[in-house]
C-alpha atoms as a PDB file:
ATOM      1  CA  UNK A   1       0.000   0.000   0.000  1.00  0.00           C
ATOM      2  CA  UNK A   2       1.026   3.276  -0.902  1.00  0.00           C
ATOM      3  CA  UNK A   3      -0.482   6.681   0.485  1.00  0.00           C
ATOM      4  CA  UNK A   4      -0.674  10.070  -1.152  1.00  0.00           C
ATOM      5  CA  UNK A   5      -0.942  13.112   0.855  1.00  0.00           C
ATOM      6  CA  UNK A   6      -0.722  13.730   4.678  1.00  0.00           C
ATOM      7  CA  UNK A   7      -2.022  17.135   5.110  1.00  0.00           C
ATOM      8  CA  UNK A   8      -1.131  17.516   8.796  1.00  0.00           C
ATOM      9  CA  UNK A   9       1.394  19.689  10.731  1.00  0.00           C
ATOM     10  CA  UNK A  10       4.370  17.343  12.043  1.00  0.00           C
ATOM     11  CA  UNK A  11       3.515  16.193  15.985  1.00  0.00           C
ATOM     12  CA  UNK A  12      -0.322  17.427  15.669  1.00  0.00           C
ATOM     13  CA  UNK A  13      -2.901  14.710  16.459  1.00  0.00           C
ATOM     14  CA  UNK A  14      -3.720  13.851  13.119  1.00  0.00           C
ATOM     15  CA  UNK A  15       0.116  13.427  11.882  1.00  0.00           C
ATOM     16  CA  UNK A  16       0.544  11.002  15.058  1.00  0.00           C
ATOM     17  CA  UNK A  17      -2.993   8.756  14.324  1.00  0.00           C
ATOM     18  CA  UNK A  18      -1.491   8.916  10.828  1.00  0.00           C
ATOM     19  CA  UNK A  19       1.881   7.127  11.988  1.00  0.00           C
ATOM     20  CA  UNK A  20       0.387   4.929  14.114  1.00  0.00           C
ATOM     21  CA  UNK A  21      -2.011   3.750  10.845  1.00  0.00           C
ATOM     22  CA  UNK A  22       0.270   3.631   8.325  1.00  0.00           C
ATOM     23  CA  UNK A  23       3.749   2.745  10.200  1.00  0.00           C
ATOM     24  CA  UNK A  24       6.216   1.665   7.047  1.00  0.00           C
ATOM     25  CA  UNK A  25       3.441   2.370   4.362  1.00  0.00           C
ATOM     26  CA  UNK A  26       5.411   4.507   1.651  1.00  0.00           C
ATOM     27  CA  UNK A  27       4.027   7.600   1.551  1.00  0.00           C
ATOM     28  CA  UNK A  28       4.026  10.456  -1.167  1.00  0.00           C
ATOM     29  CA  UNK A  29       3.751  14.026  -0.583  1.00  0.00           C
ATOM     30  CA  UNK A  30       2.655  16.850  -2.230  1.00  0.00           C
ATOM     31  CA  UNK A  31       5.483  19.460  -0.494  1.00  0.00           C
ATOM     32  CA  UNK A  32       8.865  18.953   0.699  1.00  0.00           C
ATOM     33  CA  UNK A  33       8.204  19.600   4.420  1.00  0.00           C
ATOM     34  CA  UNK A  34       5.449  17.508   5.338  1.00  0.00           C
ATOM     35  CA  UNK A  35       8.073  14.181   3.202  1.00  0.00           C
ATOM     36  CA  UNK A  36      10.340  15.871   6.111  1.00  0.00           C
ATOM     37  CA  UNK A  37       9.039  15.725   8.892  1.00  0.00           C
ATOM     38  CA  UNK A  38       7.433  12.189   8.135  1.00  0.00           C
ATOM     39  CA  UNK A  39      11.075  10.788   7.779  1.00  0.00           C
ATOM     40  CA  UNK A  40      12.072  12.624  11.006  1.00  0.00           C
ATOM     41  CA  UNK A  41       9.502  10.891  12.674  1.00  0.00           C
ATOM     42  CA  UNK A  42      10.509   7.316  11.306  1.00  0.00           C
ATOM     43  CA  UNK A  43       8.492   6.872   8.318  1.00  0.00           C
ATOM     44  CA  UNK A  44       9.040   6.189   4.331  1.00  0.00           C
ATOM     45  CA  UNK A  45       8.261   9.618   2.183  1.00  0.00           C
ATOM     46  CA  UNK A  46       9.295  11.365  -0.678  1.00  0.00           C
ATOM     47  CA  UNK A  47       7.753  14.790  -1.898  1.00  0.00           C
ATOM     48  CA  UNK A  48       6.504  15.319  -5.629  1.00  0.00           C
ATOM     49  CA  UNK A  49       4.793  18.149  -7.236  1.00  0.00           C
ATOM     50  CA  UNK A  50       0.780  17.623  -7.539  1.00  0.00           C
ATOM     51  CA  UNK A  51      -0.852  17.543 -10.286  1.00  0.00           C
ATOM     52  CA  UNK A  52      -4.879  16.786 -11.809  1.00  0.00           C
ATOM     53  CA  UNK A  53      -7.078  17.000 -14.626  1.00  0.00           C
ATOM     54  CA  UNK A  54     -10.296  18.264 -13.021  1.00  0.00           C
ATOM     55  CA  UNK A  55     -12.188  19.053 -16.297  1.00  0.00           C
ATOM     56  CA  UNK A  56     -12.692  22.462 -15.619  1.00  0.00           C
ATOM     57  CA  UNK A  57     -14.023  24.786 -18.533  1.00  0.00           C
ATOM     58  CA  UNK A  58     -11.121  26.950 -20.397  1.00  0.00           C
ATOM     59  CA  UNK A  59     -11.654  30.261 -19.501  1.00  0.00           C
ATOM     60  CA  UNK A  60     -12.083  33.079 -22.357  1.00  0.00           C
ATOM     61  CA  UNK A  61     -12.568  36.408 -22.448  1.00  0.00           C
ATOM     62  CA  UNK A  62     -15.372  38.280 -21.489  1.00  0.00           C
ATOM     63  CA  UNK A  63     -14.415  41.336 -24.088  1.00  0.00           C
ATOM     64  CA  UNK A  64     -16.375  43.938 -21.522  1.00  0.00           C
ATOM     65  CA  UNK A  65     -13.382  44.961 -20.003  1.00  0.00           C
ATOM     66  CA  UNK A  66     -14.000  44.078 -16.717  1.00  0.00           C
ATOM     67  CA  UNK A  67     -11.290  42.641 -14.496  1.00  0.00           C
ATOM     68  CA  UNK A  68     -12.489  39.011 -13.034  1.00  0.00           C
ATOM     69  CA  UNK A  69     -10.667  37.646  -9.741  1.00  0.00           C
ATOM     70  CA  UNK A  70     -11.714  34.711  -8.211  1.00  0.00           C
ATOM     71  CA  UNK A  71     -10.732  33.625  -5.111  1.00  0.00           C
ATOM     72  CA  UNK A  72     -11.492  30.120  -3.769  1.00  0.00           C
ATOM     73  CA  UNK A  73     -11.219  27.538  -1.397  1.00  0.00           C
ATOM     74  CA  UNK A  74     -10.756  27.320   2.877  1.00  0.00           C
ATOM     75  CA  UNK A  75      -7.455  25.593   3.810  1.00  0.00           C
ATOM     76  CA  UNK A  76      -5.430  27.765   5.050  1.00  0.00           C
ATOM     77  CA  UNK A  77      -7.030  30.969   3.729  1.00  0.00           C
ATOM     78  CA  UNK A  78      -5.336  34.157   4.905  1.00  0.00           C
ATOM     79  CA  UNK A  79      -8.556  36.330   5.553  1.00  0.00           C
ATOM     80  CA  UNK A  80      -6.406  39.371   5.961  1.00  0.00           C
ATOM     81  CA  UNK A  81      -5.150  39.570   2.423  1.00  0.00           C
ATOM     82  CA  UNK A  82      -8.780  38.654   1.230  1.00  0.00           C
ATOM     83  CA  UNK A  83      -9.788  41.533   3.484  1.00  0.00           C
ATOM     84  CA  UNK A  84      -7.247  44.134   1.828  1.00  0.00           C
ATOM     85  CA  UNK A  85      -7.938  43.123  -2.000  1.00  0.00           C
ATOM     86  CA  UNK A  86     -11.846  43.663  -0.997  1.00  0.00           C
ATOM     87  CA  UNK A  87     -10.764  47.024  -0.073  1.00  0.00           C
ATOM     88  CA  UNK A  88      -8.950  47.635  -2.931  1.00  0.00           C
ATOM     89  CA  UNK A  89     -11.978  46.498  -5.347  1.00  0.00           C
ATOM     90  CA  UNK A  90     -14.558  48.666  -3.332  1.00  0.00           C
ATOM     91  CA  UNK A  91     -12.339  51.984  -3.771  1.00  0.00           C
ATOM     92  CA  UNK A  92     -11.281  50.905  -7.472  1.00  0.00           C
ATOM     93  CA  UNK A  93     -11.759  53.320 -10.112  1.00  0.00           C
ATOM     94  CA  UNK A  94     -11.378  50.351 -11.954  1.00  0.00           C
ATOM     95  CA  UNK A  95     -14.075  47.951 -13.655  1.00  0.00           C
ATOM     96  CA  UNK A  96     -13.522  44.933 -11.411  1.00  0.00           C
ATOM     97  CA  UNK A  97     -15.362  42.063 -10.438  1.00  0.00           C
ATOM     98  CA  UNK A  98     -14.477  39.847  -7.315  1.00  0.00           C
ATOM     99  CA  UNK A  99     -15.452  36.177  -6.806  1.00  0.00           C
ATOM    100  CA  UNK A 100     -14.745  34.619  -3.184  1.00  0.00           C
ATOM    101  CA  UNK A 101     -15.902  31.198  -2.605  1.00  0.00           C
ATOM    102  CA  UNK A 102     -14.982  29.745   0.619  1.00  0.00           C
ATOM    103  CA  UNK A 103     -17.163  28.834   3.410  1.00  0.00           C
ATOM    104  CA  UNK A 104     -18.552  31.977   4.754  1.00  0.00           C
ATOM    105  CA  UNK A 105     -22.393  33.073   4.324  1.00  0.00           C
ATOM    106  CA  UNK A 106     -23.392  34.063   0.914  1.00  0.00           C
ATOM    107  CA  UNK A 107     -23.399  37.994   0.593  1.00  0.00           C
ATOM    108  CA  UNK A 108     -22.831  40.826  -2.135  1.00  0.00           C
ATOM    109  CA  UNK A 109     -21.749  44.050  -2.891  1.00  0.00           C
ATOM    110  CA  UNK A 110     -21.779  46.628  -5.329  1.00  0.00           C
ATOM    111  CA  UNK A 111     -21.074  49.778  -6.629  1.00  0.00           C
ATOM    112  CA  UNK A 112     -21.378  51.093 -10.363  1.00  0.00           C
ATOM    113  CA  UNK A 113     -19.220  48.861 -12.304  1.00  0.00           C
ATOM    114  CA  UNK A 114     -17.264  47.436  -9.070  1.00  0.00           C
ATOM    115  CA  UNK A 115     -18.776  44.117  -7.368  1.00  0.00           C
ATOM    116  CA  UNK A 116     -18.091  41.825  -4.856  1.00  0.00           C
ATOM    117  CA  UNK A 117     -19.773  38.029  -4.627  1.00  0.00           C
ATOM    118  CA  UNK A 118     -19.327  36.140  -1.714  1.00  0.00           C
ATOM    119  CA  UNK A 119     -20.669  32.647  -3.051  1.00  0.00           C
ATOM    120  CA  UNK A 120     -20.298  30.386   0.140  1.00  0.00           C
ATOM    121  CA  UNK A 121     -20.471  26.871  -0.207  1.00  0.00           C
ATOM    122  CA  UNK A 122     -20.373  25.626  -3.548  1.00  0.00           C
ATOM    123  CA  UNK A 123     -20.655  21.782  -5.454  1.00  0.00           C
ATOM    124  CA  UNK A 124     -17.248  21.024  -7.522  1.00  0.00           C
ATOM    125  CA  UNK A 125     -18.730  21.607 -10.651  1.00  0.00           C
ATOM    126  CA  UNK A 126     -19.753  25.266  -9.638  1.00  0.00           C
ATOM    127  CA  UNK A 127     -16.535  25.531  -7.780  1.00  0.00           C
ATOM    128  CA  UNK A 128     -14.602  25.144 -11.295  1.00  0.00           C
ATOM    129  CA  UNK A 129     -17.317  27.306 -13.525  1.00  0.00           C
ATOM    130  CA  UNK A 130     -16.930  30.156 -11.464  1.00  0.00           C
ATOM    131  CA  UNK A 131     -13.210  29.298 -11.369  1.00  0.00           C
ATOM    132  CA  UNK A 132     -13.227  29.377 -15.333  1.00  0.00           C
ATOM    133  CA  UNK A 133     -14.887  33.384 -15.610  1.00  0.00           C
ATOM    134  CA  UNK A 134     -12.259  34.548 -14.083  1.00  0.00           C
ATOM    135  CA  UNK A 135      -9.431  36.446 -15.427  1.00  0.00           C
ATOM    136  CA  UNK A 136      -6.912  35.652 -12.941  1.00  0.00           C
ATOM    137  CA  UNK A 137      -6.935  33.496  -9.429  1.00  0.00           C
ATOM    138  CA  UNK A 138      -5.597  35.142  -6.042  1.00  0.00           C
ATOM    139  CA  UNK A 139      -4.616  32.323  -3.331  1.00  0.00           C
ATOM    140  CA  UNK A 140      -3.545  33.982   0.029  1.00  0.00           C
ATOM    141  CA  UNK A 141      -1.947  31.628   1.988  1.00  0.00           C
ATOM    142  CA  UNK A 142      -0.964  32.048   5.973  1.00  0.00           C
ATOM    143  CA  UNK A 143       2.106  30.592   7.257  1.00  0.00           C
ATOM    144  CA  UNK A 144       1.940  26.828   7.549  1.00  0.00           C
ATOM    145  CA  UNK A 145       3.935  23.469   7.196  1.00  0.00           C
ATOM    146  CA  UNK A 146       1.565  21.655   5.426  1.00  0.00           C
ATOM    147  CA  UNK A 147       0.131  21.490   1.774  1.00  0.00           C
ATOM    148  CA  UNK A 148      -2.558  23.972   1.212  1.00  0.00           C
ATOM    149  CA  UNK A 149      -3.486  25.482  -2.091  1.00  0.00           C
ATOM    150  CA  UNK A 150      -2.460  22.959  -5.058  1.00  0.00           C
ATOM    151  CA  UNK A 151      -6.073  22.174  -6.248  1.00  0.00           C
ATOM    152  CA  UNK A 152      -6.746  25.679  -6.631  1.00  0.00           C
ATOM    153  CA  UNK A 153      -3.357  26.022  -8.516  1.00  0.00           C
ATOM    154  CA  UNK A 154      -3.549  23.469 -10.737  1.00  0.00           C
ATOM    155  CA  UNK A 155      -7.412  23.793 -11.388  1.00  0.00           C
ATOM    156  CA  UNK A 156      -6.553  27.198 -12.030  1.00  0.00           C
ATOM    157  CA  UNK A 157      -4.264  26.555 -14.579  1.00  0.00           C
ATOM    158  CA  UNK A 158      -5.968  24.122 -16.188  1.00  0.00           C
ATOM    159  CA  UNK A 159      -8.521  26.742 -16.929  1.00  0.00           C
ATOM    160  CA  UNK A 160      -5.681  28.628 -18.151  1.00  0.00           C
ATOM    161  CA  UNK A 161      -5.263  31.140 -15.549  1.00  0.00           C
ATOM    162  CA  UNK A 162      -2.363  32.736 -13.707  1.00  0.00           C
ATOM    163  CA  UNK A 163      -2.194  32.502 -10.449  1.00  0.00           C
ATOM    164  CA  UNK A 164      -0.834  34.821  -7.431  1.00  0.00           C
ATOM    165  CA  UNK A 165      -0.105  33.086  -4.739  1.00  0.00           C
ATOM    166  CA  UNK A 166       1.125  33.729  -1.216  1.00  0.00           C
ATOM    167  CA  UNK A 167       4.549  32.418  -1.265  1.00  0.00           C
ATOM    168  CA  UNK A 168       4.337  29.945   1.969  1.00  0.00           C
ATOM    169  CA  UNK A 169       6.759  26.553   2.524  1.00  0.00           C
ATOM    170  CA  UNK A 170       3.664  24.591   0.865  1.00  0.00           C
ATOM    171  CA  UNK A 171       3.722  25.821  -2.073  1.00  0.00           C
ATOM    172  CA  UNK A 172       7.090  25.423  -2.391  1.00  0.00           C
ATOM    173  CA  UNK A 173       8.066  23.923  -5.778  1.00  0.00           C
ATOM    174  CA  UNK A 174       4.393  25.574  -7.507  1.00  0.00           C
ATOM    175  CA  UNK A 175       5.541  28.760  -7.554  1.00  0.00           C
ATOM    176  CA  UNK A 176       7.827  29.099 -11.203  1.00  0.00           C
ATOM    177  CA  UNK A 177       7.467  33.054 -11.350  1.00  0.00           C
ATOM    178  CA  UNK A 178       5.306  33.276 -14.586  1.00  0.00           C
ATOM    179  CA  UNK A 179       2.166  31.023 -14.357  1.00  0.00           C
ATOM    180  CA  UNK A 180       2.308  30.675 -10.600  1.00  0.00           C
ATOM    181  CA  UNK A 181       3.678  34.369  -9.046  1.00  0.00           C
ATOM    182  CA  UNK A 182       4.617  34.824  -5.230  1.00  0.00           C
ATOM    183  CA  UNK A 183       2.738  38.048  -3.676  1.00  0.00           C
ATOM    184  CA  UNK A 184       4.490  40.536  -2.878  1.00  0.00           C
ATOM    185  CA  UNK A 185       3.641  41.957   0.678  1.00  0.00           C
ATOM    186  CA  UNK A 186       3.658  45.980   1.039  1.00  0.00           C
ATOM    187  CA  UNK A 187       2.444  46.282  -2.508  1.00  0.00           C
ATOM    188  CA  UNK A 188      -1.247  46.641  -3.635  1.00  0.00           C
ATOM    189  CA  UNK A 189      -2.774  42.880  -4.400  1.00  0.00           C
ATOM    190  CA  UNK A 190      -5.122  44.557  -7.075  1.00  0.00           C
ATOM    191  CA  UNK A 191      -2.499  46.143  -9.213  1.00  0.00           C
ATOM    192  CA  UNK A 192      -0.295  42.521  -8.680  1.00  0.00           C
ATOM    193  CA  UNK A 193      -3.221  40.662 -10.073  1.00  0.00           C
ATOM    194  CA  UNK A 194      -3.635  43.328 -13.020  1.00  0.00           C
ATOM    195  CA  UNK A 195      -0.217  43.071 -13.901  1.00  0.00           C
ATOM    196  CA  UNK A 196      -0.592  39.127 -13.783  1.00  0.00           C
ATOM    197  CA  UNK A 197      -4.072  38.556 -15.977  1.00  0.00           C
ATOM    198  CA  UNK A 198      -3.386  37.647 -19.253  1.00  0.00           C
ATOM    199  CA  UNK A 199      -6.721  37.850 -21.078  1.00  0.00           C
ATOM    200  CA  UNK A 200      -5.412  36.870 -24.800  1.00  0.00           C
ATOM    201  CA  UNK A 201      -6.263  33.882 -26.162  1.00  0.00           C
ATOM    202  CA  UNK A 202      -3.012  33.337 -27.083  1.00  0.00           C
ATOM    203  CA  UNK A 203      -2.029  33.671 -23.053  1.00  0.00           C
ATOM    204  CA  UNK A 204      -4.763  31.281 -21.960  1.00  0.00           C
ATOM    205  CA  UNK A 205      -3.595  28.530 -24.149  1.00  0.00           C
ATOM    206  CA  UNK A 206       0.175  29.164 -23.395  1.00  0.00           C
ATOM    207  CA  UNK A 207      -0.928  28.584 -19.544  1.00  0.00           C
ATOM    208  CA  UNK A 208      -3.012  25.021 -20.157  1.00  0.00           C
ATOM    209  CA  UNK A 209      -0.104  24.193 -22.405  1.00  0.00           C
ATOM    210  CA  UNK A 210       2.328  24.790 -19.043  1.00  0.00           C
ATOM    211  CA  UNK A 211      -0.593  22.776 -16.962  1.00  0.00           C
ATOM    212  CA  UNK A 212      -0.437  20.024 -19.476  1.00  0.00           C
ATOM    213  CA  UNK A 213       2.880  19.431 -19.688  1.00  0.00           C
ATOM    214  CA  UNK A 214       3.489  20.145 -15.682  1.00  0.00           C
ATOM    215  CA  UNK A 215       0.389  19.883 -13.636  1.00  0.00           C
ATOM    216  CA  UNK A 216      -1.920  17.722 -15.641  1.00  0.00           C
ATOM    217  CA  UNK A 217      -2.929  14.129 -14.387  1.00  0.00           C
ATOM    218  CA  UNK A 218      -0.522  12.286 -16.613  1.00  0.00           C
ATOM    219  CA  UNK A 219       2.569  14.385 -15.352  1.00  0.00           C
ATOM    220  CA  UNK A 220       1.549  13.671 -11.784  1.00  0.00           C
ATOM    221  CA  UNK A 221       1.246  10.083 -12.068  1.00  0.00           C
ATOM    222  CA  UNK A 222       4.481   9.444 -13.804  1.00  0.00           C
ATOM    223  CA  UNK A 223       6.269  11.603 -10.973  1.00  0.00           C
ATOM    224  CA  UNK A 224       4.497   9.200  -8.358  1.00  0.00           C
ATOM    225  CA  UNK A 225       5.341   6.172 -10.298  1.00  0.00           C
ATOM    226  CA  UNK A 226       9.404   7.329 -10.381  1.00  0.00           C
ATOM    227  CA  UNK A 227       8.666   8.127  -6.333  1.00  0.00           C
ATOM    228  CA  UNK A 228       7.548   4.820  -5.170  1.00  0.00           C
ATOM    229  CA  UNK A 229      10.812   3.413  -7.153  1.00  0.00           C
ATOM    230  CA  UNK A 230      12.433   5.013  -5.281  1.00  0.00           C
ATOM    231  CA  UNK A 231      10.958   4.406  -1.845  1.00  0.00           C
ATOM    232  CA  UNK A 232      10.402   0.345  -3.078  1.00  0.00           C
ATOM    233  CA  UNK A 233      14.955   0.711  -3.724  1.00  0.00           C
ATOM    234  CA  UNK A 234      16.867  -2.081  -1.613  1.00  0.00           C
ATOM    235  CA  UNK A 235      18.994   0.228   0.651  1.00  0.00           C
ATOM    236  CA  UNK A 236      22.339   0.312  -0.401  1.00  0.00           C
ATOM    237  CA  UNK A 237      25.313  -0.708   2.617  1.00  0.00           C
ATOM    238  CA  UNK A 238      27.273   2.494   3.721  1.00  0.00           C
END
């Protein structure tokens, strides 16, 4: 048996009911420092970069000139930053449109050509529509030594969307600097993500091409076949 994934900060109750479970069961992770701390605490792991094919509809452009940010998920979600690009939007002189799905109540807001949508709770299939409008994706991340944020990445740029990102130790390794750009803290988070939207055509299908070849399903699975060779390796005598 082989497991994918922990998803729990090293000597938290979850990461010890997950050694006790799996003991020597091999286990692949989707950032470096949870692979780290499992070895540390006497287990088999090796990191890899995640990747999926969700489905999700390719994004296109709207052509009304409107900016469209989404902003999804829960994990990890640094409500501060959301906060601050909220404020940004709301004294914008800027066409923009923000879309935050997470789990908060349902709620909306706007103000000539400026609006906010607070969707709450969404199925997977709405998660990744509403994903796909969008112009560019905006994951703020807090601190934390565990994998948060790759769905939305990779679903992201499967739509063919850029995405700014908080640059945290989990998403080490997702971060390249053109697709997948680290926020930079000080600076405004709406002018980051207008400088980062690429609403061509051409742009779109340059991202998915990067997804494909990086992030897709197919590239995942051959980077988890190459690391359970390498945790299934007869150690070698010193």
């Amino acid at each position: 048996m082989a497991v994918t994934g922990i998803y729990a900060v090293a000597g938290s109750r979850s990461f010890k009911m997950l050694r006790l479970v799996l003991r020597d069961s091999p286990v692949v992770t989707t950032v470096r420092v949870e692979a780290e701390a499992w070895t540390a605490a006497g287990g088999r792991a090796v990191p890899v970069v995640y990747g999926n094919t969700f489905g999700y509809p390719e994004s296109r452009d709207r052509g009304d000139g409107v900016l469209h940010i989404f902003v999804g998920g829960s994990s990890d979600r640094d409500t501060v930053a959301i906060d601050q690009l909220e404020r940004e939007v709301r004294s914008s002189s800027a066409p923009v449109v923000l879309t935050v799905v997470g789990n908060e109540d349902p709620s909306s807001w706007s103000e000539g050509d400026r609006r906010i949508e607070h969707t709450g709770r969404v199925s997977p299939d709405r998660f990744g529509a509403l994903l796909s409008e969008a112009d560019v994706v905006f994951l703020p991340l807090v601190p934390s030594d565990r994998a948060a944020g790759h769905m939305v990445t990779v679903g992201a740029l499967e739509s063919g969307l850029r995405v700014l990102t908080s640059d945290t130790i989990g998403m080490t390794g997702y971060v390249d600097g053109t697709y997948v750009r680290p926020l930079v803290a000080g600076e405004s988070v709406l002018a980051q993500l207008e400088a980062l939207a690429d609403r061509t055509d051409e742009g779109r299908a340059e991202t998915r091409a990067f997804w494909r070849e990086t992030f897709s399903v197919d590239a995942y699975v051959a980077r988890v076949r190459a690391a359970l060779r390498a945790l299934s390796a007869p150690k070698q005598d010193a």
